[in-house]
N, C-alpha and C. Protein backbone atom coordinates (compact mmCIF):
# COMPACT_ATOMS: atom_id res chain seq x y z
N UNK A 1 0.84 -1.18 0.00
CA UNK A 1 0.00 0.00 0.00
C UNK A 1 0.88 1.23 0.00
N UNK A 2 0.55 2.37 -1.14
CA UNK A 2 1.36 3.37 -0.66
C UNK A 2 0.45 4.82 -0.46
N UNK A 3 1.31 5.47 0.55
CA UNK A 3 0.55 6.57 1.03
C UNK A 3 1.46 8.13 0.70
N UNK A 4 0.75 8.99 0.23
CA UNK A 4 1.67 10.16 0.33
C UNK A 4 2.95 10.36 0.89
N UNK A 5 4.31 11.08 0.37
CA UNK A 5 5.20 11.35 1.05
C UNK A 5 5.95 10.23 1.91
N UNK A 6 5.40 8.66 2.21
CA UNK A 6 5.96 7.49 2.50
C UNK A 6 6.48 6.61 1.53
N UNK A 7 7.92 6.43 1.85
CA UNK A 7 8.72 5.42 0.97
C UNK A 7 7.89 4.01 0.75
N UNK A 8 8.05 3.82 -0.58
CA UNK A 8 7.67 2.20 -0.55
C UNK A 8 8.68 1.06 -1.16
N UNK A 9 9.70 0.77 -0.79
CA UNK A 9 10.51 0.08 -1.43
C UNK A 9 10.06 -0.79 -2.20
N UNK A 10 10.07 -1.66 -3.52
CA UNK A 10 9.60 -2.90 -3.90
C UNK A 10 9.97 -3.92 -4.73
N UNK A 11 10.31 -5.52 -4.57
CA UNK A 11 10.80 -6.26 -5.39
C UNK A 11 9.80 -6.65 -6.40
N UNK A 12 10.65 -6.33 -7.77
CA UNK A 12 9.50 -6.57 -8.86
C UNK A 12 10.40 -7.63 -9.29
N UNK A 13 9.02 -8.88 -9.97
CA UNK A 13 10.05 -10.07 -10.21
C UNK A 13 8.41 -10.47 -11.04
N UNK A 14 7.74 -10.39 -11.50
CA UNK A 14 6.49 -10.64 -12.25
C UNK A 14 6.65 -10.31 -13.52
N UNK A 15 7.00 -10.96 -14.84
CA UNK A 15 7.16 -10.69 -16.05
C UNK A 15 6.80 -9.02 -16.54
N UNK A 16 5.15 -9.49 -16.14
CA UNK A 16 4.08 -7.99 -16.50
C UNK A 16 4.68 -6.46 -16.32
N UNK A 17 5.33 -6.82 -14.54
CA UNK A 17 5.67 -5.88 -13.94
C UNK A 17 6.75 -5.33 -14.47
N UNK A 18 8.14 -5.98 -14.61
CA UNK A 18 9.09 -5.99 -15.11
C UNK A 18 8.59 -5.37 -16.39
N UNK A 19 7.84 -5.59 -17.01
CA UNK A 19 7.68 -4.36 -18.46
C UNK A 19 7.36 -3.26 -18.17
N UNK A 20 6.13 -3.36 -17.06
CA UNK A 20 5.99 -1.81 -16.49
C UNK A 20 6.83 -1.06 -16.34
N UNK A 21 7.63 -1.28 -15.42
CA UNK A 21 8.98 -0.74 -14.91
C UNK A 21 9.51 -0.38 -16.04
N UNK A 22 9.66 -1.08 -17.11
CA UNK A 22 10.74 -0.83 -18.11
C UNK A 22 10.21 0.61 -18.60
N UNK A 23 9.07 0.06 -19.02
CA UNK A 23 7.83 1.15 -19.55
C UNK A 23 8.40 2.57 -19.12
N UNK A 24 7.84 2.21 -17.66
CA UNK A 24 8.38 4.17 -16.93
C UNK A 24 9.37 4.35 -17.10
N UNK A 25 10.60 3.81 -16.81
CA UNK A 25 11.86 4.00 -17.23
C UNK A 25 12.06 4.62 -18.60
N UNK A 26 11.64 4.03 -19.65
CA UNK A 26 12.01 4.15 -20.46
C UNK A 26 11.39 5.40 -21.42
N UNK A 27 9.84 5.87 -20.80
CA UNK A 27 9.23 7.13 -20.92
C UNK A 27 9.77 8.60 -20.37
N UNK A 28 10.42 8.08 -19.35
CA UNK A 28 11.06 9.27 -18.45
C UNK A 28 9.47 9.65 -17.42
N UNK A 29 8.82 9.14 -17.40
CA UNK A 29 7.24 9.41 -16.83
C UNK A 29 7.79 8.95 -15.46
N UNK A 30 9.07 8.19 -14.89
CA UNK A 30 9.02 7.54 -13.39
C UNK A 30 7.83 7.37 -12.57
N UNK A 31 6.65 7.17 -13.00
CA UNK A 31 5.54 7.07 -11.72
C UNK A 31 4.52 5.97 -12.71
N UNK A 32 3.90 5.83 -11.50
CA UNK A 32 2.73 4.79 -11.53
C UNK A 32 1.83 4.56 -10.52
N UNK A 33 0.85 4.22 -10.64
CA UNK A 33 0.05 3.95 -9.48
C UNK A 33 -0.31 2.72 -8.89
N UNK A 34 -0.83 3.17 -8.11
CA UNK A 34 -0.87 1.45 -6.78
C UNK A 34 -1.99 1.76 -5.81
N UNK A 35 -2.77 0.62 -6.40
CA UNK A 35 -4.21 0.35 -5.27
C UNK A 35 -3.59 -0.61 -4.43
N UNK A 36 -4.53 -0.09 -3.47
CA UNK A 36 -4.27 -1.61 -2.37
C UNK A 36 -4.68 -2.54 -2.60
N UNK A 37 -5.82 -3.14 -3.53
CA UNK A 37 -6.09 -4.30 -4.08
C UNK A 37 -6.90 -4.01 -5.72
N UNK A 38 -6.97 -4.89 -6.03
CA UNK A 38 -7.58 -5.23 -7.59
C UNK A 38 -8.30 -4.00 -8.41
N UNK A 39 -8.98 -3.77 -7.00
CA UNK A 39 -10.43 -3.18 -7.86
C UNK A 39 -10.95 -2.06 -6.78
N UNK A 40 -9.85 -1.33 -6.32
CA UNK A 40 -9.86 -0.55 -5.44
C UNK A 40 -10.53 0.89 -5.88
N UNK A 41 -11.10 1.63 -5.65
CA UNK A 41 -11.68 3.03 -6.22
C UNK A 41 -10.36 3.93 -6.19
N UNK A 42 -9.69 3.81 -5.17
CA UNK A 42 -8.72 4.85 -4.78
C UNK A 42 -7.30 4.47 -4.95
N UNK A 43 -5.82 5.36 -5.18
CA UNK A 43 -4.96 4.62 -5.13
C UNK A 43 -4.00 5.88 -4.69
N UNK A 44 -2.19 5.33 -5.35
CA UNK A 44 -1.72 6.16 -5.05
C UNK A 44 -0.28 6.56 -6.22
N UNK A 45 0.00 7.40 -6.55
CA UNK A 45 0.91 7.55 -7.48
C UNK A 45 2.11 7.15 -6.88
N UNK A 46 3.04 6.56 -7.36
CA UNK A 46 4.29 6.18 -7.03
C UNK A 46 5.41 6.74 -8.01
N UNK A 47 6.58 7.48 -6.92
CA UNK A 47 7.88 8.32 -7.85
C UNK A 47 8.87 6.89 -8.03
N UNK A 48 9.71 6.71 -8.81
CA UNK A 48 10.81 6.04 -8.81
C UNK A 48 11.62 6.48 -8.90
N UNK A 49 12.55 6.81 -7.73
CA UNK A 49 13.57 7.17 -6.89
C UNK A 49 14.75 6.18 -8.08
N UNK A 50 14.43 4.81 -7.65
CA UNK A 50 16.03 4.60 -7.73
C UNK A 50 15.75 2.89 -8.54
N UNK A 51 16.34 2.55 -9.31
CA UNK A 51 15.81 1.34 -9.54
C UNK A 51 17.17 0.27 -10.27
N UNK A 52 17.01 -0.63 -9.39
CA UNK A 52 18.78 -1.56 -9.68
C UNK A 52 17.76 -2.90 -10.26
N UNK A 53 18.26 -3.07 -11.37
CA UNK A 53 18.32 -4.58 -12.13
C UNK A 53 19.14 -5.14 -12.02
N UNK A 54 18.17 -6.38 -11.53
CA UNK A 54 19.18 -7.48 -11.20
C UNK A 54 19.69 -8.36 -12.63
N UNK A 55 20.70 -9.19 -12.84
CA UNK A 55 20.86 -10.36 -13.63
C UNK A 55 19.77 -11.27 -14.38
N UNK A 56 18.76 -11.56 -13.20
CA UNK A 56 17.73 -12.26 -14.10
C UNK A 56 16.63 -11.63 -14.32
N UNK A 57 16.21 -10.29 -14.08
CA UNK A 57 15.40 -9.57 -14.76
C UNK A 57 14.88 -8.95 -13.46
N UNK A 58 15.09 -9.48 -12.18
CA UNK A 58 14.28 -8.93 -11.34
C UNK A 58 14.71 -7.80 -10.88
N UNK A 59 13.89 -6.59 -10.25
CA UNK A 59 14.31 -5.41 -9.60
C UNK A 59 14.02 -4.79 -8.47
N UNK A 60 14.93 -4.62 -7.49
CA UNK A 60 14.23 -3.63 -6.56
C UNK A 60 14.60 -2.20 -6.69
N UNK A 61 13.13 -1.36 -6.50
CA UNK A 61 12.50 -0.61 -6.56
C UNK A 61 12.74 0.45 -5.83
N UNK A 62 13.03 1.23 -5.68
CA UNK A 62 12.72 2.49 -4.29
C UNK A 62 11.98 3.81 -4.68
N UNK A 63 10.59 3.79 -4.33
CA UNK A 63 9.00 4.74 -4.68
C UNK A 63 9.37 5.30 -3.63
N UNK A 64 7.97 6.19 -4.14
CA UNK A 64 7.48 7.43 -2.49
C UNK A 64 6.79 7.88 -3.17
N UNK A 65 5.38 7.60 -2.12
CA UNK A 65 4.09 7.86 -2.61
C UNK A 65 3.92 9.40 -3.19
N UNK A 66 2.87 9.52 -4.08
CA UNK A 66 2.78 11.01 -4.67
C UNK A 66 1.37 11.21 -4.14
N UNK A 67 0.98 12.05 -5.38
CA UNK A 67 -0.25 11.97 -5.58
C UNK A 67 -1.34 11.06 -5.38
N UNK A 68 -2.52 11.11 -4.24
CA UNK A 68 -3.64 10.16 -4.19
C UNK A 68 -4.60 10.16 -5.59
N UNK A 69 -5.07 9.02 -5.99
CA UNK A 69 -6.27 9.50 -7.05
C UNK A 69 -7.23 8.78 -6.81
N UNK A 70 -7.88 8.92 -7.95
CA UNK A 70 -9.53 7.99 -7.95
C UNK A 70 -9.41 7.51 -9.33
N UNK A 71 -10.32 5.84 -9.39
CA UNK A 71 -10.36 5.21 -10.91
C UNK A 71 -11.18 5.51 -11.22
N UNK A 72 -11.17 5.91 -12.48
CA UNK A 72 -12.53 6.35 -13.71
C UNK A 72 -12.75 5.37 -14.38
N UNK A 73 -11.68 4.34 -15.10
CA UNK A 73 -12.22 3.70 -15.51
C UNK A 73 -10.90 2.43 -15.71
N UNK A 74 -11.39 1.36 -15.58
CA UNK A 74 -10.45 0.47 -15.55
C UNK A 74 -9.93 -0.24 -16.72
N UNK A 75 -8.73 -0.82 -16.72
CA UNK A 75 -8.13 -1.68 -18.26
C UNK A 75 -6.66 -2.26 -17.59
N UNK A 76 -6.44 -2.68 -19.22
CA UNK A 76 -5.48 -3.69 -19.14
C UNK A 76 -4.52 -3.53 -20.32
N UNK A 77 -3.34 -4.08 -19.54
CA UNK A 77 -1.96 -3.36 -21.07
C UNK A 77 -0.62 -4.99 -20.56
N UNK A 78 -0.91 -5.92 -21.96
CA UNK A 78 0.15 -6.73 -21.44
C UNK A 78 0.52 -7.46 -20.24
N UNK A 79 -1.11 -7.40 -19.44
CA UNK A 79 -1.03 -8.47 -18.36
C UNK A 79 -1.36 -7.87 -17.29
N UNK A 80 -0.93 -6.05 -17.58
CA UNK A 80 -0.69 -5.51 -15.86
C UNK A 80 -2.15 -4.69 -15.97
N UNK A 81 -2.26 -3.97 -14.57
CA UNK A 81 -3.54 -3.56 -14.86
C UNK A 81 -3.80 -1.74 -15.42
N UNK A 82 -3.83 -0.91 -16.19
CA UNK A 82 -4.22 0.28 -15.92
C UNK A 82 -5.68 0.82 -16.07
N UNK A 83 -5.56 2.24 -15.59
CA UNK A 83 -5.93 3.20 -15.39
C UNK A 83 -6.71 4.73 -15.68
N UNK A 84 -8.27 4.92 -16.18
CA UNK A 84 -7.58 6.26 -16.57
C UNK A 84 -8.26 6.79 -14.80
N UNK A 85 -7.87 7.88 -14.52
CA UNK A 85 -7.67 8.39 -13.30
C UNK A 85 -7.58 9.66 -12.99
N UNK A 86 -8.22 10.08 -11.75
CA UNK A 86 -8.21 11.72 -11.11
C UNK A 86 -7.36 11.79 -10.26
N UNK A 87 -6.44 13.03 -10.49
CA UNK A 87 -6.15 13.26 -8.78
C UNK A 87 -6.88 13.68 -7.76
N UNK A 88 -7.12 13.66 -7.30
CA UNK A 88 -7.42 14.26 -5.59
C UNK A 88 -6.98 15.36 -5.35
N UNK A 89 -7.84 16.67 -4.39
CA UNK A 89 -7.01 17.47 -4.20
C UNK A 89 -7.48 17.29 -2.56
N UNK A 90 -6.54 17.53 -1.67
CA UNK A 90 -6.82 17.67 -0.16
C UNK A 90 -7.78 18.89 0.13
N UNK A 91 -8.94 18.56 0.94
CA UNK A 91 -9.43 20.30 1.34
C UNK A 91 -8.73 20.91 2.44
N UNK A 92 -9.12 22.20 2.30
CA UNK A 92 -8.53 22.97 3.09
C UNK A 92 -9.03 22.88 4.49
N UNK A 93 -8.45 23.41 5.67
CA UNK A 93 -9.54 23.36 6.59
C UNK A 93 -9.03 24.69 7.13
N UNK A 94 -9.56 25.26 8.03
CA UNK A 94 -9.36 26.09 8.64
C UNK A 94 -10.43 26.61 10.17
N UNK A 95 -10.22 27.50 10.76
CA UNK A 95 -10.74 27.87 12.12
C UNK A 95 -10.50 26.40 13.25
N UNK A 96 -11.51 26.49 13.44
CA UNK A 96 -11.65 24.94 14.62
C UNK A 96 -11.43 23.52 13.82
N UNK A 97 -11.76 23.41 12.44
CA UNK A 97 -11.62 22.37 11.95
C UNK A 97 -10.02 22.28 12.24
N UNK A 98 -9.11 23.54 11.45
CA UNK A 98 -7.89 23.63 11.54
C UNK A 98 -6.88 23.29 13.09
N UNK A 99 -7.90 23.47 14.04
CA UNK A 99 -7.55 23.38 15.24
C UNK A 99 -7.61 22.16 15.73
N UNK A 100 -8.83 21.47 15.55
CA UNK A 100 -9.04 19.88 15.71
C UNK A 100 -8.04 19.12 15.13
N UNK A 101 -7.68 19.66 13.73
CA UNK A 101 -6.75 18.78 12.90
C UNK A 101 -4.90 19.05 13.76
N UNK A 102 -4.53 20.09 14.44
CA UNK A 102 -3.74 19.99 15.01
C UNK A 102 -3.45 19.71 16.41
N UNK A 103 -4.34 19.78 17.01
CA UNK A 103 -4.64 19.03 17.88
C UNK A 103 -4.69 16.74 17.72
N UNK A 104 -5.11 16.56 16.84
CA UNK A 104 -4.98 15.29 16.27
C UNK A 104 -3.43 15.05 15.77
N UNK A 105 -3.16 15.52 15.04
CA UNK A 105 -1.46 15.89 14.16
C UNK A 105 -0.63 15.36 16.43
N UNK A 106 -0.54 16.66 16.54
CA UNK A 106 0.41 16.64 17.59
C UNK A 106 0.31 15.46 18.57
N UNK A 107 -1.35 14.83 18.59
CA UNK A 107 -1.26 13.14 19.07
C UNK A 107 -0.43 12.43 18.79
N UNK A 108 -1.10 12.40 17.10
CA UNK A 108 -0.42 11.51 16.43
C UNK A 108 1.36 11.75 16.73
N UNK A 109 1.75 12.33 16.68
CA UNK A 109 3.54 12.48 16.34
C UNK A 109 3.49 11.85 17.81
N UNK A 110 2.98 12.47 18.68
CA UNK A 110 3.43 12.18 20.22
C UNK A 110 3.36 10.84 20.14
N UNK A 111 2.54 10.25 19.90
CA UNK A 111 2.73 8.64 20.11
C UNK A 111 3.25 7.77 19.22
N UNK A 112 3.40 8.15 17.98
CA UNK A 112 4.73 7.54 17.08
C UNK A 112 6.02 8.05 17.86
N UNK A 113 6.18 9.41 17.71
CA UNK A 113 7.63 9.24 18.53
C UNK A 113 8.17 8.26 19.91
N UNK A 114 6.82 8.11 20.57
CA UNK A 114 7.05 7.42 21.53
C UNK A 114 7.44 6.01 21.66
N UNK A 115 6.42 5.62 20.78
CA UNK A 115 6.80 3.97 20.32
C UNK A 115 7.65 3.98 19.58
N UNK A 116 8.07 4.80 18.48
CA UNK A 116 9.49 4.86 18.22
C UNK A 116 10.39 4.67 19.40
N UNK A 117 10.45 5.50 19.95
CA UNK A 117 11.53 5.49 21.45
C UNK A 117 11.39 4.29 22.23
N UNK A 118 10.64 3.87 22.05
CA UNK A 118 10.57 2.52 23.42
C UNK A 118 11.35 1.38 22.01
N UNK A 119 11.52 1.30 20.79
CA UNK A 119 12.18 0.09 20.24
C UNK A 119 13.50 0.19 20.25
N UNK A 120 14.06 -1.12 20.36
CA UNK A 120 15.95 -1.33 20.36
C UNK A 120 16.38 -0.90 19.10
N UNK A 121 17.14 0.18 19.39
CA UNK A 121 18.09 0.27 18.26
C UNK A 121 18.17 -0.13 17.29
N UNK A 122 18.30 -1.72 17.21
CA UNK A 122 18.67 -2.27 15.81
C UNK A 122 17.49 -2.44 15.15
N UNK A 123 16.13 -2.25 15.79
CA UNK A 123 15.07 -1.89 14.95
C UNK A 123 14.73 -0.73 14.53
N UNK A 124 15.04 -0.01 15.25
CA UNK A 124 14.88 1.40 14.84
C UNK A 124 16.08 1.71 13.51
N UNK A 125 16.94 1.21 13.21
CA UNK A 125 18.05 1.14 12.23
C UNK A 125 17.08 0.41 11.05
N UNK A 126 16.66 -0.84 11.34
CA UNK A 126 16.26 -1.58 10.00
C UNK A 126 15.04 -0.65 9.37
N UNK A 127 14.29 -0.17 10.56
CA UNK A 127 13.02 0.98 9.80
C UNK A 127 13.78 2.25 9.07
N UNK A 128 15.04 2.59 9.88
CA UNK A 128 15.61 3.78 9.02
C UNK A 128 15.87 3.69 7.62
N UNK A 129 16.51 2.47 7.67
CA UNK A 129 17.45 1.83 6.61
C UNK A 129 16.19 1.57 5.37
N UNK A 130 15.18 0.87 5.64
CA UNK A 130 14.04 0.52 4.82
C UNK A 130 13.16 1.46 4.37
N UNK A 131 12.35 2.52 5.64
CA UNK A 131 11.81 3.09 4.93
C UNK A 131 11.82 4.59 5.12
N UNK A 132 13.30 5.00 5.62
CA UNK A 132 13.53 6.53 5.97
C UNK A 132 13.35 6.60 7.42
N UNK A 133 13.20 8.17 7.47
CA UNK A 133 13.10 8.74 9.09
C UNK A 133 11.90 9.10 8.87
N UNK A 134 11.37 9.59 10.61
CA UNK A 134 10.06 9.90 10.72
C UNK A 134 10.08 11.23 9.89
N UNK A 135 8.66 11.27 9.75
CA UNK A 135 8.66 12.75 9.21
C UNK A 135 8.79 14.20 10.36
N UNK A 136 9.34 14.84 10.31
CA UNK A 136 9.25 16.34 11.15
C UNK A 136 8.17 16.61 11.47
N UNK A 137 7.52 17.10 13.01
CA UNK A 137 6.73 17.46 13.05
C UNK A 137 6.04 18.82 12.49
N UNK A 138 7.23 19.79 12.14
CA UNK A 138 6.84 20.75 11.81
C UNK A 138 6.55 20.44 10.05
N UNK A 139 6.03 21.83 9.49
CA UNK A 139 5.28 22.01 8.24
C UNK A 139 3.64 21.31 8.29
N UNK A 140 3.37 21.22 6.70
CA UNK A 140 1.89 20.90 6.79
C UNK A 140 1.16 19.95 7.18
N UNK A 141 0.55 20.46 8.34
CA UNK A 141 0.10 19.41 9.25
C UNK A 141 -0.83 18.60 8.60
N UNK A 142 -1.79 18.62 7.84
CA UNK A 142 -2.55 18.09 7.11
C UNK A 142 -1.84 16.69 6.27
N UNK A 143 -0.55 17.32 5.23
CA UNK A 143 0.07 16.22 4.77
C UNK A 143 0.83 15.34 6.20
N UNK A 144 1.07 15.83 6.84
CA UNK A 144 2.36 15.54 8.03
C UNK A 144 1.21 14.42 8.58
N UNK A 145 0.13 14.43 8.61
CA UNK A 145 -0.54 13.43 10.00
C UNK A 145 -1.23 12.20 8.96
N UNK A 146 -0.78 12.26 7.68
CA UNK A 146 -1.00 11.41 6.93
C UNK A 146 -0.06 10.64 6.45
N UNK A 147 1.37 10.91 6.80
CA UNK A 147 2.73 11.05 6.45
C UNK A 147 3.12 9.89 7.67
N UNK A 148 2.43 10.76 8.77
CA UNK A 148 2.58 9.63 10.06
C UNK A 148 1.79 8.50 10.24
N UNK A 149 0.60 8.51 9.69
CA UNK A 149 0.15 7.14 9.74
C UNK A 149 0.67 6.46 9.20
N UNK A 150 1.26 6.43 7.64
CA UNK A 150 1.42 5.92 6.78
C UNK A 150 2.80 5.37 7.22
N UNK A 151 3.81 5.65 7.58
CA UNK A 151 4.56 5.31 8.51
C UNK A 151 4.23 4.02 9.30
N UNK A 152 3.34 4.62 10.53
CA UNK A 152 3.04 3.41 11.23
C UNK A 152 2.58 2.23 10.38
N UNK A 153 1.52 2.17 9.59
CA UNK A 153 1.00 1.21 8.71
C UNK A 153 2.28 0.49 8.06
N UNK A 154 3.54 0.97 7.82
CA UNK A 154 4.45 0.37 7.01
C UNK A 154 5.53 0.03 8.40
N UNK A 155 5.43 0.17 9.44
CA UNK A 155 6.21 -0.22 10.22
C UNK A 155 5.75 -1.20 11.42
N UNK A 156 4.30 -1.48 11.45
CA UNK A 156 3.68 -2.61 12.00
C UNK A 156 4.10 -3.77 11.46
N UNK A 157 3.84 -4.06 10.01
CA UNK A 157 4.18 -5.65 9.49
C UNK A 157 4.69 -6.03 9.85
N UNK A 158 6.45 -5.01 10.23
CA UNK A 158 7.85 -5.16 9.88
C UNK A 158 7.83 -5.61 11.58
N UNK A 159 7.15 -4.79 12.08
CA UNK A 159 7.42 -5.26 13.87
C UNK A 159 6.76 -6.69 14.04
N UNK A 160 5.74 -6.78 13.62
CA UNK A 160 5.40 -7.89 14.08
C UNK A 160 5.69 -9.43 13.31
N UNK A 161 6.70 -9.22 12.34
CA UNK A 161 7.51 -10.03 11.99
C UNK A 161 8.65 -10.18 12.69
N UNK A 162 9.42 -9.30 13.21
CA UNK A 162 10.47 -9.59 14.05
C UNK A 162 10.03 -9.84 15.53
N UNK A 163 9.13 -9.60 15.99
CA UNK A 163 8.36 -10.22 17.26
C UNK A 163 8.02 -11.45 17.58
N UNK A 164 7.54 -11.97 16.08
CA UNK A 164 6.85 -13.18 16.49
C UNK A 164 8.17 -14.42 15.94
């Protein structure tokens, strides 16, 4: 799943995919999008940062979510699935809404930072290493408390794989 402003690293090793990739690459377009499943209404644009081919065709990936959108209408190109598609624009908020929303924001950070702080080191390294640092609390709080979930959501799996 990818979310605004959150890294998504990814191993592509699926024929289809592997053309995709080539595809953007080879357009200079670097992005693409990504539902969380099949037939999702909503998704998310993905940048390509950085992308190493391997020997037998496979690649890992290094995204960061862009732009959210919406599907208009669905299709198919060579196996994989596309798209045609809206962006999204965030609303604005302001007065008390604006206040509620920072008031929520400054939760949120407070208790990611925290559970950040309570993990050992060498986990807190493998989340650095994988999917960046937290985001700053300061700037736009609106993107920022979406920035932080999205975070947590990508750093649960990872915990509760090394837990169990």
């Amino acid at each position: 799943v990818a979310y605004p402003g959150v890294p998504c690293p990814l191993h592509i090793f699926e024929p289809r995919y592997r053309l995709m990739m080539r595809r953007c690459m080879e357009t200079g377009t670097k992005k693409f999008g990504m539902c969380s499943y099949e037939f999702a209404d909503y998704g998310c644009m993905l940048e390509i940062l950085s992308l190493e081919l391997l020997a037998d065709g496979r690649s890992y990936v290094d995204t960061v979510g862009g732009s959210r959108f919406r599907v208009l209408k669905r299709g198919q190109r060579d196996g994989y699935h596309t798209a045609d598609i809206e962006y999204l624009e965030d609303l604005k908020v302001d007065g008390s809404e604006l206040e509620l929303l920072q008031r929520l924001h400054d939760s949120v950070y407070q208790q990611a930072q925290d559970w950040y702080q309570r993990l050992g080191s060498r986990i807190r390294e493998q989340i650095n290493r994988q999917y960046g640092t937290m985001p700053d609390k300061d700037g736009n709080i609106q993107v920022g408390a979406l920035m932080l979930l999205g975070h947590f959501f990508y750093y649960l799996p990872l915990l509760l794989l090394l837990f169990m």
